[in-house]
C-alpha atoms as a PDB file:
ATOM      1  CA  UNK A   1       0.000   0.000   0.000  1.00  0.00           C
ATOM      2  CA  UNK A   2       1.747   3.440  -0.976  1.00  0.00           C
ATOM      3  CA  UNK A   3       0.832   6.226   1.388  1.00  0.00           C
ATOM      4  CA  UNK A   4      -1.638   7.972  -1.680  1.00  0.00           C
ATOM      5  CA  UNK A   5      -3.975   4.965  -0.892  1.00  0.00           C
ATOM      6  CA  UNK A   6      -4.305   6.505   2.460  1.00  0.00           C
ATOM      7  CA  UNK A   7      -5.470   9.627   1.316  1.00  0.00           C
ATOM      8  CA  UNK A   8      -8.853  11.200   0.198  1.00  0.00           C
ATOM      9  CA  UNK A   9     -10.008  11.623  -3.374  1.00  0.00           C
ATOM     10  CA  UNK A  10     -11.646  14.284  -4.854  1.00  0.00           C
ATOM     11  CA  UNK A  11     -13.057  13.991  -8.049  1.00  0.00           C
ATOM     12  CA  UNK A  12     -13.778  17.296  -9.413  1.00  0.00           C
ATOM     13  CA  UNK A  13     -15.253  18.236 -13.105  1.00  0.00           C
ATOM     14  CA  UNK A  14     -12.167  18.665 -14.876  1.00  0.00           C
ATOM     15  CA  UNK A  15     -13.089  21.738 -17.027  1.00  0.00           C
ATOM     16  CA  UNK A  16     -15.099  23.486 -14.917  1.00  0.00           C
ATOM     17  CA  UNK A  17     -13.260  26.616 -13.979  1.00  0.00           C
ATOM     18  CA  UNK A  18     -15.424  27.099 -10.789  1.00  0.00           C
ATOM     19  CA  UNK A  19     -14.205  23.510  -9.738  1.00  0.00           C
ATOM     20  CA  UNK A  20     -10.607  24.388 -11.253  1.00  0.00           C
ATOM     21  CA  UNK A  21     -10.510  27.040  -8.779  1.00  0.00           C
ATOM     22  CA  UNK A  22     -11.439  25.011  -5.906  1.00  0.00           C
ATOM     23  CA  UNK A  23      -9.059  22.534  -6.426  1.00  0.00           C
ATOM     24  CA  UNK A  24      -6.209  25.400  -6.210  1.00  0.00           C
ATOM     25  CA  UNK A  25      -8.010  26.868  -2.966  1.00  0.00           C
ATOM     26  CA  UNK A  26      -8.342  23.455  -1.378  1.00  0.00           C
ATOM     27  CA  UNK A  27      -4.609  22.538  -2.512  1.00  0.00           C
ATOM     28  CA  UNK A  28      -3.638  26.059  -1.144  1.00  0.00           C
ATOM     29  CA  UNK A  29      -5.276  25.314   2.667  1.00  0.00           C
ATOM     30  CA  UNK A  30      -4.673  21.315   2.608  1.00  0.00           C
ATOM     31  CA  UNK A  31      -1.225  21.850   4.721  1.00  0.00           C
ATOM     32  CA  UNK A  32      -1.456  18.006   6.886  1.00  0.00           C
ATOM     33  CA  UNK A  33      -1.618  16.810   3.054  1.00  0.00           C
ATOM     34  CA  UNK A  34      -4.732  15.261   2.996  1.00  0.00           C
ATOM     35  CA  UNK A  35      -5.999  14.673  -0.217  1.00  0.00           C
ATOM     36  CA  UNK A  36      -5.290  13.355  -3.440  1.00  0.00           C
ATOM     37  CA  UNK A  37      -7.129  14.359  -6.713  1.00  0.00           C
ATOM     38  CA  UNK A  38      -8.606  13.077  -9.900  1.00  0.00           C
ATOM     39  CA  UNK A  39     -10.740  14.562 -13.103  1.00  0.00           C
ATOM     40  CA  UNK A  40     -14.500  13.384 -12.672  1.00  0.00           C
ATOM     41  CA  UNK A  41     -13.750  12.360 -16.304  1.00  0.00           C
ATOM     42  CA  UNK A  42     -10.890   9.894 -15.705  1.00  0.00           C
ATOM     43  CA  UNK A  43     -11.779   8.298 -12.266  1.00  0.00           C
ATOM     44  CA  UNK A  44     -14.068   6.089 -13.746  1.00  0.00           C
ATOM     45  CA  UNK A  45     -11.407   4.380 -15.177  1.00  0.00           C
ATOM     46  CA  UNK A  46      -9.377   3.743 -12.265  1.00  0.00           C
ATOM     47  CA  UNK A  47     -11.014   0.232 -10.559  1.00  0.00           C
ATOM     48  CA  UNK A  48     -10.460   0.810  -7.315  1.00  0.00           C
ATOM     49  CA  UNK A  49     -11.740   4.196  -7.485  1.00  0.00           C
ATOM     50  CA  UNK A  50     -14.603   3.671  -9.586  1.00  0.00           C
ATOM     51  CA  UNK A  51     -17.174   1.436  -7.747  1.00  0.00           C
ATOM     52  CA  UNK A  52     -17.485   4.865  -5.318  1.00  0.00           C
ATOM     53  CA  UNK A  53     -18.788   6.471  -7.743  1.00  0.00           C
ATOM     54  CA  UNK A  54     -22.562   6.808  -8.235  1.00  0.00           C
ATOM     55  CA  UNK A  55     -24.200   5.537 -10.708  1.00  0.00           C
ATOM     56  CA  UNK A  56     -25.658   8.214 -12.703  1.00  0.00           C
ATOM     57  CA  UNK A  57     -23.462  10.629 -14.489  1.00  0.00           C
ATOM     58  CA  UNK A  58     -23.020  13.452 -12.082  1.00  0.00           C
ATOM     59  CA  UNK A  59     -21.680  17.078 -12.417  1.00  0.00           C
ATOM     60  CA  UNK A  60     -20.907  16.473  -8.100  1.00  0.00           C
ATOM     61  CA  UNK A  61     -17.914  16.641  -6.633  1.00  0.00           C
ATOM     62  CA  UNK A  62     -17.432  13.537  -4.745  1.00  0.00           C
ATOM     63  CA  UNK A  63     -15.381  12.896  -1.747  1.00  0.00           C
ATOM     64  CA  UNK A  64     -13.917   9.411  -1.290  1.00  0.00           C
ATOM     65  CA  UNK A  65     -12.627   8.986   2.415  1.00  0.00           C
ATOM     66  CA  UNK A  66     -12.335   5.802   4.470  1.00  0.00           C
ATOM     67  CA  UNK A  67     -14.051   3.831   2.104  1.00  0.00           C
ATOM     68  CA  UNK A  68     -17.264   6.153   1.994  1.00  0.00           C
ATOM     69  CA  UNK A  69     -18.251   8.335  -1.300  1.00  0.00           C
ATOM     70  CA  UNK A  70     -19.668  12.575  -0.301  1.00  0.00           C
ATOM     71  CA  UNK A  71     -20.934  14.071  -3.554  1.00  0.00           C
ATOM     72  CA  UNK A  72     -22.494  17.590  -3.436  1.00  0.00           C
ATOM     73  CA  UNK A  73     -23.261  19.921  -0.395  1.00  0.00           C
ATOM     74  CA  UNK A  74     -21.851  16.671   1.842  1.00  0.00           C
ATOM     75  CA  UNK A  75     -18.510  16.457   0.264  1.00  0.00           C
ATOM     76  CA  UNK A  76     -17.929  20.248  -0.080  1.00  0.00           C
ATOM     77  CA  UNK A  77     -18.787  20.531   3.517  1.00  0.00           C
ATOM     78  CA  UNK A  78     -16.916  17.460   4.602  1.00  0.00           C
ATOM     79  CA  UNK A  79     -13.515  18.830   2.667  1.00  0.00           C
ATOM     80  CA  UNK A  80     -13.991  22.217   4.890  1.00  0.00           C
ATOM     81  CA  UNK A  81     -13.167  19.672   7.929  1.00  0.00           C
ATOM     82  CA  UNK A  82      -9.383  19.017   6.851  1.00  0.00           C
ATOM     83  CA  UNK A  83      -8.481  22.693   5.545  1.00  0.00           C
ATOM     84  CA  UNK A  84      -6.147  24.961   7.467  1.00  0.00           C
ATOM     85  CA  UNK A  85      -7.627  28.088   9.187  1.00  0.00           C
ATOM     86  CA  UNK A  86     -11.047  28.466  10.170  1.00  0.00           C
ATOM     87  CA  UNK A  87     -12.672  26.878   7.025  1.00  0.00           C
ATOM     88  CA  UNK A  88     -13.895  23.760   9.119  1.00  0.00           C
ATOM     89  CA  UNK A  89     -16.419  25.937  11.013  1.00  0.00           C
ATOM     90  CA  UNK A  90     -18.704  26.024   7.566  1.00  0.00           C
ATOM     91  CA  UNK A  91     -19.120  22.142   8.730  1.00  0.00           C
ATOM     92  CA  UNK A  92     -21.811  23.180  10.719  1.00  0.00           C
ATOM     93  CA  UNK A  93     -23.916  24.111   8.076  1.00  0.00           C
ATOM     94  CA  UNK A  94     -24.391  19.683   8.158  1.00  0.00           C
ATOM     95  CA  UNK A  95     -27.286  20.454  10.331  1.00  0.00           C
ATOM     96  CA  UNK A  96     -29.359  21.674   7.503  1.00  0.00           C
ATOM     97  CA  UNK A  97     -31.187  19.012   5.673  1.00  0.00           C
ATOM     98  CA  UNK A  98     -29.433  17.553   2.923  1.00  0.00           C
ATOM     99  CA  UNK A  99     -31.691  18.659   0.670  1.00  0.00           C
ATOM    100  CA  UNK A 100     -31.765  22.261   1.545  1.00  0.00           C
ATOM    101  CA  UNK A 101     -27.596  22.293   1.093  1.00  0.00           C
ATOM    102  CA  UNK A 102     -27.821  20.237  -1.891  1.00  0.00           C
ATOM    103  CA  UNK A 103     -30.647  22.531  -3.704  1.00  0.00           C
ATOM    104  CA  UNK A 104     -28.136  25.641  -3.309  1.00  0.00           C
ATOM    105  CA  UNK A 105     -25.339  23.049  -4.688  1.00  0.00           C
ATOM    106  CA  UNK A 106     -27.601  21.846  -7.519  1.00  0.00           C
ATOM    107  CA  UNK A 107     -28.159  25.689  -8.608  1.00  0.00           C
ATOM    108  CA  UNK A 108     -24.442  26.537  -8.585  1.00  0.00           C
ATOM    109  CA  UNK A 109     -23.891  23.681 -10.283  1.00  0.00           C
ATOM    110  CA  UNK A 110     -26.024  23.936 -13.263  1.00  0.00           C
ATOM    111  CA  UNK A 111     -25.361  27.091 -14.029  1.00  0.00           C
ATOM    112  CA  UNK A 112     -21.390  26.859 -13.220  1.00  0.00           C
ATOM    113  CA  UNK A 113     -20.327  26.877 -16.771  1.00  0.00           C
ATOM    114  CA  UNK A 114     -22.665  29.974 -17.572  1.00  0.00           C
ATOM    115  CA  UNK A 115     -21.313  31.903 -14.828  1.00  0.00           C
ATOM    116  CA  UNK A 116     -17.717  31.087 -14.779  1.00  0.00           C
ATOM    117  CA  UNK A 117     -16.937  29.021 -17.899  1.00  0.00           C
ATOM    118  CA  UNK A 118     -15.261  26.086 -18.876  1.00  0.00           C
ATOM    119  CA  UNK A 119     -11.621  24.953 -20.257  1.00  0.00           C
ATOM    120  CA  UNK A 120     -11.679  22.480 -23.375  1.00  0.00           C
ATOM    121  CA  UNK A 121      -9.866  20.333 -22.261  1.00  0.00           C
ATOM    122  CA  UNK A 122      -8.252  18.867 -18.436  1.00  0.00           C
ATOM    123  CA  UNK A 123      -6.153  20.667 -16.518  1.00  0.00           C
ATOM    124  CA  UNK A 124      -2.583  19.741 -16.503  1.00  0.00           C
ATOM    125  CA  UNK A 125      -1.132  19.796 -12.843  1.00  0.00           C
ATOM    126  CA  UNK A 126       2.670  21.647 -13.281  1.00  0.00           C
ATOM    127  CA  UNK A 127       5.809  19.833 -11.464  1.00  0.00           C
ATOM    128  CA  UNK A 128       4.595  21.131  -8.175  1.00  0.00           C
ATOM    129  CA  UNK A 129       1.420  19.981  -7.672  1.00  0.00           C
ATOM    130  CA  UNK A 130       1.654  16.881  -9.922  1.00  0.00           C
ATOM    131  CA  UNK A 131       2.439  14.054  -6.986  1.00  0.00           C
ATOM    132  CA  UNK A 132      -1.546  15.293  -5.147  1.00  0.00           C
ATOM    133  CA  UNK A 133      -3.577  13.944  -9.140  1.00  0.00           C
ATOM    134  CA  UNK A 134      -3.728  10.466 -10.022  1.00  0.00           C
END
């Protein structure tokens, strides 16, 4: 077992600037070196990473830790727990139903293209970032 199997995935639409810039903020804040990261567009063709995800296409991010998938409003939320400074307080928003959170997250989502576009392609992680993507 290498010490990346140890660590939490996020899969995160790939050119999706919105979701390009939260990968930089969470790689930015993630100072104990928690997680690891993969394109929602490529994980489903890594096998051990792929039977987390759901079944339906999804434009979620989705948080695989300890053997246990997040997508949406969850995963977001859950990620907040493990950054530095005083982002894990927004984890208390988990006391609003699910479906409250994840209506907000659905809106943002569908319309995250419109509002903050999209790349053609998948990022490319440079030399200093490239050891936290699969």
């Amino acid at each position: 077992m290498t010490q990346s199997d140890h660590k939490a995935l996020i899969a995160f639409d790939g050119v999706c600037l919105l979701c390009l810039w939260s990968v930089h903020f969470v790689l930015k804040r993630d100072h104990k070196d928690h997680f690891r990261f993969v394109p929602l567009e490529q994980v489903q063709q890594h096998p051990k990473w792929a039977k987390h995800m759901p079944f339906e296409p999804t434009d979620s991010i989705v948080l695989i830790s300890s053997g246990k998938t997040y997508t949406k409003s969850s995963a977001a939320l859950r990620i907040c727990l493990h950054l530095g400074g005083l982002y894990p307080i927004l984890f208390i928003f988990m006391v609003m139903p699910k479906g409250l959170r994840d209506l907000v997250y659905d809106f943002i989502a569908k319309n995250r293209y419109r509002w903050f576009g999209k790349k053609d392609q998948c990022m490319i992680p440079d030399n200093n970032i490239k050891h936290k993507f699969l």
